[in-house]
PDB file of N, CA and C in Angstrom:
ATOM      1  N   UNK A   1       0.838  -1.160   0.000  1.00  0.00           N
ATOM      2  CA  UNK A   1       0.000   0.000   0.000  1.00  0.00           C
ATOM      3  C   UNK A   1       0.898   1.242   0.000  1.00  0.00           C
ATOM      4  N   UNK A   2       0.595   1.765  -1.132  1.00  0.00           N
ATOM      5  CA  UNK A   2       1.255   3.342  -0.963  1.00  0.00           C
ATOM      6  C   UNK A   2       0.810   4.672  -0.367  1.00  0.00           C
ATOM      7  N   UNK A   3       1.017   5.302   0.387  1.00  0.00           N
ATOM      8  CA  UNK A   3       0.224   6.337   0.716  1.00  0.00           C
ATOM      9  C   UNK A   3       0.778   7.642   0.860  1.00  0.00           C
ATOM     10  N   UNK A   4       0.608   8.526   0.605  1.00  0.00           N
ATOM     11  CA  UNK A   4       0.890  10.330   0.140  1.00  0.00           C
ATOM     12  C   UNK A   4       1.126  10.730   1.195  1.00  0.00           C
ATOM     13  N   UNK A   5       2.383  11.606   1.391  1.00  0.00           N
ATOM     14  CA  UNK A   5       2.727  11.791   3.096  1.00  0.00           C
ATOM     15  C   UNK A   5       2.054  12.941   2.912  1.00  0.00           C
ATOM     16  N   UNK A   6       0.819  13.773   2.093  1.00  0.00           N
ATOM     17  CA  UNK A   6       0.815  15.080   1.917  1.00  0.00           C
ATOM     18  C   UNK A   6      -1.182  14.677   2.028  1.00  0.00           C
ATOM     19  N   UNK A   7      -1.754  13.247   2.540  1.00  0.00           N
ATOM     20  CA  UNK A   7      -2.813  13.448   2.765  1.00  0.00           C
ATOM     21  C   UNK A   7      -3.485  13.794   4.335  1.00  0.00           C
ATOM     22  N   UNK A   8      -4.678  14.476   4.021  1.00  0.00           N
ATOM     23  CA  UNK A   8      -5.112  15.316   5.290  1.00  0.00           C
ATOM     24  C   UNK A   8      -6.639  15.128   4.970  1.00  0.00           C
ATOM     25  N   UNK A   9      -7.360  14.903   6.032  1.00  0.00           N
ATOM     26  CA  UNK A   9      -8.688  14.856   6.546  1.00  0.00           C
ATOM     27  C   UNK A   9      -8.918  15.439   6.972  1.00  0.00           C
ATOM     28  N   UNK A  10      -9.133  16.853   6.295  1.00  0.00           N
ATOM     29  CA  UNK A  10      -8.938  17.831   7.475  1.00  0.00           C
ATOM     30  C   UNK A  10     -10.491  17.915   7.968  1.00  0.00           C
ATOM     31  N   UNK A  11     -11.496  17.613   7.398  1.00  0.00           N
ATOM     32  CA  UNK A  11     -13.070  17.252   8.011  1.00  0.00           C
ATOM     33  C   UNK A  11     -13.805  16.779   8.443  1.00  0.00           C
ATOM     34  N   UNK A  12     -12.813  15.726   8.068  1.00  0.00           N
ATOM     35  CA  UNK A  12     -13.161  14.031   9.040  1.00  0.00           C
ATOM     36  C   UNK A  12     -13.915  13.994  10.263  1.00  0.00           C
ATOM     37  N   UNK A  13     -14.853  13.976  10.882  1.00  0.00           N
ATOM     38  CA  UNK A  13     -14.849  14.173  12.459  1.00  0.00           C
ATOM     39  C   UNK A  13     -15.516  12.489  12.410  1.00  0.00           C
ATOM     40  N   UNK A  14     -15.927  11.790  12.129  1.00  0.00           N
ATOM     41  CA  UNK A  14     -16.235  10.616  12.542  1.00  0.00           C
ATOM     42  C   UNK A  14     -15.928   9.381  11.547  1.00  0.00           C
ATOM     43  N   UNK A  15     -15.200   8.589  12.199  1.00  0.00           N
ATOM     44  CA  UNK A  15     -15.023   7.182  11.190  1.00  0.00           C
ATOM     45  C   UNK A  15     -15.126   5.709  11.981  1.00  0.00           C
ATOM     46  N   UNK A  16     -15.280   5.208  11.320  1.00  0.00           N
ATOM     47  CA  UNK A  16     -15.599   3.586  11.573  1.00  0.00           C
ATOM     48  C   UNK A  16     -15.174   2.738  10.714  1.00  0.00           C
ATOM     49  N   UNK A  17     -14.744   1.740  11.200  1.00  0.00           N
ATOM     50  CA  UNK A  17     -13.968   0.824  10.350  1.00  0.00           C
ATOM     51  C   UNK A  17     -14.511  -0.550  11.117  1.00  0.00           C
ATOM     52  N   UNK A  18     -15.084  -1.308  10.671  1.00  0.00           N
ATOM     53  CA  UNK A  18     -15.619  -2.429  10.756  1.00  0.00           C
ATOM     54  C   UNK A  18     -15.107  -3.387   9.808  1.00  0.00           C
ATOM     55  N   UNK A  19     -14.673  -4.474  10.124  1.00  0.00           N
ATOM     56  CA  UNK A  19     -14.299  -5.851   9.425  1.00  0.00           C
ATOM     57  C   UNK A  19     -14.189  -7.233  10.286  1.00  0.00           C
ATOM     58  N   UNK A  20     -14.060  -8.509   9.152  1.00  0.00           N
ATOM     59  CA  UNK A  20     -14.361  -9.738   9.542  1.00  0.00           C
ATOM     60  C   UNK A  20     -12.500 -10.390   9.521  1.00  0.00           C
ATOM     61  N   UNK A  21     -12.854 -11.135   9.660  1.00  0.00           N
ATOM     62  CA  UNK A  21     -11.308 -11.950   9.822  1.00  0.00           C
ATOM     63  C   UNK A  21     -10.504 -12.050   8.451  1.00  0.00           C
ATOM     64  N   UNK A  22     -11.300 -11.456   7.422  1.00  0.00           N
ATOM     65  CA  UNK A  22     -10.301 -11.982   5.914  1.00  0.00           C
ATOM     66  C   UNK A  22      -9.668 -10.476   5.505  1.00  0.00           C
ATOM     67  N   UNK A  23     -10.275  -9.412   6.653  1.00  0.00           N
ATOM     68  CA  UNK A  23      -9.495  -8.130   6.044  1.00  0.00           C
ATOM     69  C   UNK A  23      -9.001  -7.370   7.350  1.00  0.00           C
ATOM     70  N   UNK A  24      -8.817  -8.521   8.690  1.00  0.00           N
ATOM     71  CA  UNK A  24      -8.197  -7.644  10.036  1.00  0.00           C
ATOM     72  C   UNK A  24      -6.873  -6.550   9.895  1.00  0.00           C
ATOM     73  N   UNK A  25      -5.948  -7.427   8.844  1.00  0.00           N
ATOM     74  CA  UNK A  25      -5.342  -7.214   8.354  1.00  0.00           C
ATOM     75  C   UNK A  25      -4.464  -5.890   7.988  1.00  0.00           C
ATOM     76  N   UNK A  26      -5.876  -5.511   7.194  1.00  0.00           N
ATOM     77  CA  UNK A  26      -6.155  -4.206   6.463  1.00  0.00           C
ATOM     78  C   UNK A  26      -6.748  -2.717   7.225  1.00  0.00           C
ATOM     79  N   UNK A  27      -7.467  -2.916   8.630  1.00  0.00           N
ATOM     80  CA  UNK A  27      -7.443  -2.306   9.584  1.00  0.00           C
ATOM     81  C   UNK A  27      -6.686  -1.290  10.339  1.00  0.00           C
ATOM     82  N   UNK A  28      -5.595  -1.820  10.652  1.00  0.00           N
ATOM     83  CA  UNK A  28      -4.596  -1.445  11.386  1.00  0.00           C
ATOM     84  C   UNK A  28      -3.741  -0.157  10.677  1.00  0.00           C
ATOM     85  N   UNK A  29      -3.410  -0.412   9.478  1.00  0.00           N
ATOM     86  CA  UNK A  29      -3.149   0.745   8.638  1.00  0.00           C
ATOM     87  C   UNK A  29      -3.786   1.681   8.314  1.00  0.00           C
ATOM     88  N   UNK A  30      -5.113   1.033   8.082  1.00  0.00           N
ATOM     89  CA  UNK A  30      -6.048   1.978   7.883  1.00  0.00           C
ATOM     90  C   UNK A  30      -6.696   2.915   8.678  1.00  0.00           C
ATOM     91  N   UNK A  31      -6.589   2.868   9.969  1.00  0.00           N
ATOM     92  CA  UNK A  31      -7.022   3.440  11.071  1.00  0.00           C
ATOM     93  C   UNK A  31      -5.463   3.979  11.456  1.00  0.00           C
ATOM     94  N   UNK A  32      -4.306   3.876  11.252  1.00  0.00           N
ATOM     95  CA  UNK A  32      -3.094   4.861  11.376  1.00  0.00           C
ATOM     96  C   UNK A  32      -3.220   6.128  10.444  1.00  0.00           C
ATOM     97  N   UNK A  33      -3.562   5.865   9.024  1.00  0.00           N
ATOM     98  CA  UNK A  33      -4.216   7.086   8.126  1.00  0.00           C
ATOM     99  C   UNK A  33      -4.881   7.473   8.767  1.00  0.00           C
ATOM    100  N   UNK A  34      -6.145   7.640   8.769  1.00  0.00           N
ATOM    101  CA  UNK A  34      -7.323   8.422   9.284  1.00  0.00           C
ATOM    102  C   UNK A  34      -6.557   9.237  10.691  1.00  0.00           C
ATOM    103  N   UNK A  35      -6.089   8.542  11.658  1.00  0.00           N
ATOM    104  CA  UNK A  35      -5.451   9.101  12.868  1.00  0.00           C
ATOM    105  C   UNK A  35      -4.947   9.857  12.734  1.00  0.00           C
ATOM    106  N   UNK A  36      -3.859  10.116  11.801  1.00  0.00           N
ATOM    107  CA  UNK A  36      -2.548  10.445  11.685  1.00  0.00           C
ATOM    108  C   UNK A  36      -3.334  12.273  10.960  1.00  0.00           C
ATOM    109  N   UNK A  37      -4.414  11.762  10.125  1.00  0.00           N
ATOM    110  CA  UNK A  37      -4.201  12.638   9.221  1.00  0.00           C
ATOM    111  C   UNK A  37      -6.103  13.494   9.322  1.00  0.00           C
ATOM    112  N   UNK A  38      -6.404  13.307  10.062  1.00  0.00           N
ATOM    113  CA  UNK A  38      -7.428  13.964  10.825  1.00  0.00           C
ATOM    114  C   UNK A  38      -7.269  14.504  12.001  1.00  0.00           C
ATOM    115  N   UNK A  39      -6.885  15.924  12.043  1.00  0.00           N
ATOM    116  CA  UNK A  39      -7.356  17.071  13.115  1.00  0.00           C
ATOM    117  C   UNK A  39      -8.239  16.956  14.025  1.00  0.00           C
ATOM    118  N   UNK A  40      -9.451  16.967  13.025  1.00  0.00           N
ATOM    119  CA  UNK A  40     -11.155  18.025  13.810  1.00  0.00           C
ATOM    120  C   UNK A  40     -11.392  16.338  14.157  1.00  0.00           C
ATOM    121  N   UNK A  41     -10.797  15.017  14.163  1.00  0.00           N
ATOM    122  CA  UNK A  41     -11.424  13.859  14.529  1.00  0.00           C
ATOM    123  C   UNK A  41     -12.116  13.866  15.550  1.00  0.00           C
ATOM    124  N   UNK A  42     -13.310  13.751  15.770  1.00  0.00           N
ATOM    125  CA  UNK A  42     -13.526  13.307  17.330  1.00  0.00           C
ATOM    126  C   UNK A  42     -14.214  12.158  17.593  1.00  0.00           C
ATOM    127  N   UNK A  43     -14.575  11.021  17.122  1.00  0.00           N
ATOM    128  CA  UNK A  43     -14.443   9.782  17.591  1.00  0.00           C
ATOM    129  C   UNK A  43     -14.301   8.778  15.989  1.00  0.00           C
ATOM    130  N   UNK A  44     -13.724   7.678  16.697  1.00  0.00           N
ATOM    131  CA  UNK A  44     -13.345   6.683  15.794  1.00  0.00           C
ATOM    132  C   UNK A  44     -13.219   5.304  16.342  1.00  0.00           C
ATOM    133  N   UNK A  45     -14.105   4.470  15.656  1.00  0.00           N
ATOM    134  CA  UNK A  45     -14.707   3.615  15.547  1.00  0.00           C
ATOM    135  C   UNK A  45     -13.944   2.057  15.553  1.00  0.00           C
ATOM    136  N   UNK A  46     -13.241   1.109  16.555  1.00  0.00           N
ATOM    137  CA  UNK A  46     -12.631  -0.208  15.624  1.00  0.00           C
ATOM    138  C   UNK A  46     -13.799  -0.980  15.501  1.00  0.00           C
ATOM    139  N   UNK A  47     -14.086  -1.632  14.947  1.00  0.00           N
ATOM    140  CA  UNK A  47     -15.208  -2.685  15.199  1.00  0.00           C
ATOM    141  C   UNK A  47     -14.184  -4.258  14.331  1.00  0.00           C
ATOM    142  N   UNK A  48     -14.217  -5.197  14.519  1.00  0.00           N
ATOM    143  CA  UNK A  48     -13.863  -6.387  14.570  1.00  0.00           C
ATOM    144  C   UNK A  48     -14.067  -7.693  14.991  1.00  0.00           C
ATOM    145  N   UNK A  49     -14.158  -8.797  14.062  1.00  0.00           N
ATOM    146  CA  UNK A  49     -14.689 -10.226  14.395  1.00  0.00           C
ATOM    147  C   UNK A  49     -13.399 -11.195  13.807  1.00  0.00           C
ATOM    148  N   UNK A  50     -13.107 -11.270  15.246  1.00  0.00           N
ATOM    149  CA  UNK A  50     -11.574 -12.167  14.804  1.00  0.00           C
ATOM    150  C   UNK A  50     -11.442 -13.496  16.124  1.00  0.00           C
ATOM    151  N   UNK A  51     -10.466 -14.256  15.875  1.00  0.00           N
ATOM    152  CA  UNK A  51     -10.370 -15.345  16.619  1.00  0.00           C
ATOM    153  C   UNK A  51     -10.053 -14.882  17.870  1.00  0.00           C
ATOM    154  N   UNK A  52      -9.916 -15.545  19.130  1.00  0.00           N
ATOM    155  CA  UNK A  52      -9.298 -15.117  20.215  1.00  0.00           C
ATOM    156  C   UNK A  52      -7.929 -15.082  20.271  1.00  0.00           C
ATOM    157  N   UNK A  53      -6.956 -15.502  19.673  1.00  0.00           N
ATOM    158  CA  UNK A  53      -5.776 -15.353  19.369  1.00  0.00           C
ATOM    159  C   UNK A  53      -5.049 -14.150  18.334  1.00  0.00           C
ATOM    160  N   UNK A  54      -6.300 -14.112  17.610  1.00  0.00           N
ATOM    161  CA  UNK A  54      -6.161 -12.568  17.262  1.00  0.00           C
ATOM    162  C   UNK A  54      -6.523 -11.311  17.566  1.00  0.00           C
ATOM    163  N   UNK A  55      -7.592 -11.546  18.419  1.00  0.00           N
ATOM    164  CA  UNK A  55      -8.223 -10.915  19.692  1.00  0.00           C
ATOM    165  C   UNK A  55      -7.060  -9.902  20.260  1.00  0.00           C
ATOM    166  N   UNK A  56      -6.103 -10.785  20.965  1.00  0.00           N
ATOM    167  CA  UNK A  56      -4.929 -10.607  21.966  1.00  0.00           C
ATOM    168  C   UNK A  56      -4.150  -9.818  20.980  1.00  0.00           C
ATOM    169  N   UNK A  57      -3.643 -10.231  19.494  1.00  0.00           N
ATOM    170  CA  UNK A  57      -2.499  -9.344  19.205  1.00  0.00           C
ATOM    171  C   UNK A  57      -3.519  -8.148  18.296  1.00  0.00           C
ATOM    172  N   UNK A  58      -4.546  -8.201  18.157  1.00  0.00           N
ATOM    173  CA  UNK A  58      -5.245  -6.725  17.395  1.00  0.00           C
ATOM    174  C   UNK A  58      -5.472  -5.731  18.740  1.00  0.00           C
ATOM    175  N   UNK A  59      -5.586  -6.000  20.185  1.00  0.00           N
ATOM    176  CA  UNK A  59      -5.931  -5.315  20.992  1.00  0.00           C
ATOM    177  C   UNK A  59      -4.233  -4.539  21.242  1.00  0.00           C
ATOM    178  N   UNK A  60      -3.449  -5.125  21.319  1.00  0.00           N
ATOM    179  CA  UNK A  60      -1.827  -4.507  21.753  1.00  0.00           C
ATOM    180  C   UNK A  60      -1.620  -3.448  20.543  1.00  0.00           C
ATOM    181  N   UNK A  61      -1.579  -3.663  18.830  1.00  0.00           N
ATOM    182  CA  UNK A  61      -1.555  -3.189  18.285  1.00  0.00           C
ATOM    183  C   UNK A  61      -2.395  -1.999  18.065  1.00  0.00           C
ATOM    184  N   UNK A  62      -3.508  -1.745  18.364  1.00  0.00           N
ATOM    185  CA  UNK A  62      -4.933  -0.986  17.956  1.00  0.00           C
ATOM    186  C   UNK A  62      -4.263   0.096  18.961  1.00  0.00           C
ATOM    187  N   UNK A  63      -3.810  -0.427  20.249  1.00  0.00           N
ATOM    188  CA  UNK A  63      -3.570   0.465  21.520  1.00  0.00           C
ATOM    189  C   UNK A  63      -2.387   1.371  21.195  1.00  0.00           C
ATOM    190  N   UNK A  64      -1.379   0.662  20.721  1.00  0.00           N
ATOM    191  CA  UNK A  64       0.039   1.165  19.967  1.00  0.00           C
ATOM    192  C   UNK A  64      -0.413   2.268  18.829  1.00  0.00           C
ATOM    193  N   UNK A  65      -1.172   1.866  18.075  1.00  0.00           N
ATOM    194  CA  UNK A  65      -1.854   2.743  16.849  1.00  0.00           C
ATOM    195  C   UNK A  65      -1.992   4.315  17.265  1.00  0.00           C
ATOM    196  N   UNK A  66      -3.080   3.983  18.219  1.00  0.00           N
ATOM    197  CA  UNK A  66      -3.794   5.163  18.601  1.00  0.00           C
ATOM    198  C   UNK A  66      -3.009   5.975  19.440  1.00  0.00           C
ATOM    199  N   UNK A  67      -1.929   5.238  20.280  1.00  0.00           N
ATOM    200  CA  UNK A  67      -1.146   6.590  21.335  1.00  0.00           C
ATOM    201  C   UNK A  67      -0.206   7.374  20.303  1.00  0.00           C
ATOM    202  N   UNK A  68       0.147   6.583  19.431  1.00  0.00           N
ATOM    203  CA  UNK A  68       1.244   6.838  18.472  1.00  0.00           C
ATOM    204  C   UNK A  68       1.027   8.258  17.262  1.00  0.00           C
ATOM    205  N   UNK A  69      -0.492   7.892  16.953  1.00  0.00           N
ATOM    206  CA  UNK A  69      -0.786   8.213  15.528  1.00  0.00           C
ATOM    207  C   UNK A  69      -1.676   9.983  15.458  1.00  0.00           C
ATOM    208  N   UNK A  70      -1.934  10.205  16.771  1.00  0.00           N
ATOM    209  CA  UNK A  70      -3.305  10.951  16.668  1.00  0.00           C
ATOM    210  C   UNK A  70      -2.837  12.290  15.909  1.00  0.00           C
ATOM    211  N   UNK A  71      -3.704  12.557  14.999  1.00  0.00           N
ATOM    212  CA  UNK A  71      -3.579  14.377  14.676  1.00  0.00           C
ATOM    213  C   UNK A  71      -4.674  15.265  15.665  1.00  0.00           C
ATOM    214  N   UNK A  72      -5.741  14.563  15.844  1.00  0.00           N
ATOM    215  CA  UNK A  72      -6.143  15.269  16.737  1.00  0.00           C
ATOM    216  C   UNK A  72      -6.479  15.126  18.664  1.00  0.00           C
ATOM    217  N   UNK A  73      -6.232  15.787  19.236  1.00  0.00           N
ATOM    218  CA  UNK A  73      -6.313  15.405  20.867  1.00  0.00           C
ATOM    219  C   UNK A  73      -7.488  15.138  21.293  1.00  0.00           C
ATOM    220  N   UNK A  74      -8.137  15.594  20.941  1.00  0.00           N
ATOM    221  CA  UNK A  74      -9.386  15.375  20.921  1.00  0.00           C
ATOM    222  C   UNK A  74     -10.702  14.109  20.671  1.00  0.00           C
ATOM    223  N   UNK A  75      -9.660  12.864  20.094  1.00  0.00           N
ATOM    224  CA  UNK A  75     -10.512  12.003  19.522  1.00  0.00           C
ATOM    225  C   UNK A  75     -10.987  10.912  20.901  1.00  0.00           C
ATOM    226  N   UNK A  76     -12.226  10.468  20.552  1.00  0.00           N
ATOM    227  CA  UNK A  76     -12.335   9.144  21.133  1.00  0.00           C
ATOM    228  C   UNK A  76     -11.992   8.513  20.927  1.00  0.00           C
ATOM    229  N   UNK A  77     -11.776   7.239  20.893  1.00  0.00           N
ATOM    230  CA  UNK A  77     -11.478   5.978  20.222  1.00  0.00           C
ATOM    231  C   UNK A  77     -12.622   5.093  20.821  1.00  0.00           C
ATOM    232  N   UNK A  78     -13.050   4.063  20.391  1.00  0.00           N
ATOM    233  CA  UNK A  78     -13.882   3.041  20.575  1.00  0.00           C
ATOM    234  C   UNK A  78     -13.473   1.669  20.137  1.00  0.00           C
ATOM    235  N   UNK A  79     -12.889   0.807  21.165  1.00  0.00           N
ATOM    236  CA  UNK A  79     -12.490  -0.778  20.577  1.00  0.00           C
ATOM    237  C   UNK A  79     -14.269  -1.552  20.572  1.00  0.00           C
ATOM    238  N   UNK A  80     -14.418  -2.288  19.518  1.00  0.00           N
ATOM    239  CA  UNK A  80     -15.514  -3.336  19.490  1.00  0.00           C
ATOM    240  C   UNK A  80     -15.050  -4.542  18.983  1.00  0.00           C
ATOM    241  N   UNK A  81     -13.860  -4.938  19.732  1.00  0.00           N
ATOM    242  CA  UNK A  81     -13.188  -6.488  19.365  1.00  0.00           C
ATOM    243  C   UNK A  81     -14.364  -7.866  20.031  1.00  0.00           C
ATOM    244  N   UNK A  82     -15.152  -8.341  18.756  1.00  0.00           N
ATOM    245  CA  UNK A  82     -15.703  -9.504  19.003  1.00  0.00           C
ATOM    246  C   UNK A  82     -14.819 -10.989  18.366  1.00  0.00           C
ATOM    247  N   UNK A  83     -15.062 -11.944  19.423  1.00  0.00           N
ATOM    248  CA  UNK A  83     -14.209 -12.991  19.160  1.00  0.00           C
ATOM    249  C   UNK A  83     -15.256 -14.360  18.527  1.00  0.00           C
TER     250      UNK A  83
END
């Protein structure tokens, strides 16, 4: 995946990202964009249906994501890890 160090959300205020086990994957990056590159964010959404073994390493990562990534201070975050 390539991505533009010059993209910005700058309007973004709400996102959600919901997926099943064949695109957990694809998540994690995808919710570092949006973070990274949304300001006015103020809440954001994981939602997820993964094994319990993936449970454990999407929850360490998701947590890493979000202290790491934020553009704005302001955001919520919301985990909805179902196993």
């Amino acid at each position: 995946m390539i991505i533009e160090e010059e993209c910005h959300l700058s309007h973004l205020k709400f996102a959600k990202l919901s997926c099943d086990r064949c695109c957990s994957r694809i998540m994690l990056p995808l919710g570092k964009l949006i973070l990274s590159s949304s300001p006015v964010l103020e809440v954001m959404i994981f939602e997820a249906r993964v094994t319990s073994e993936e449970s454990l390493k999407m929850d360490k990562r998701v947590s890493r994501v979000s202290e790491c990534y934020r553009a704005s201070a302001n955001v919520d975050l919301i985990f909805n890890i179902e196993k």
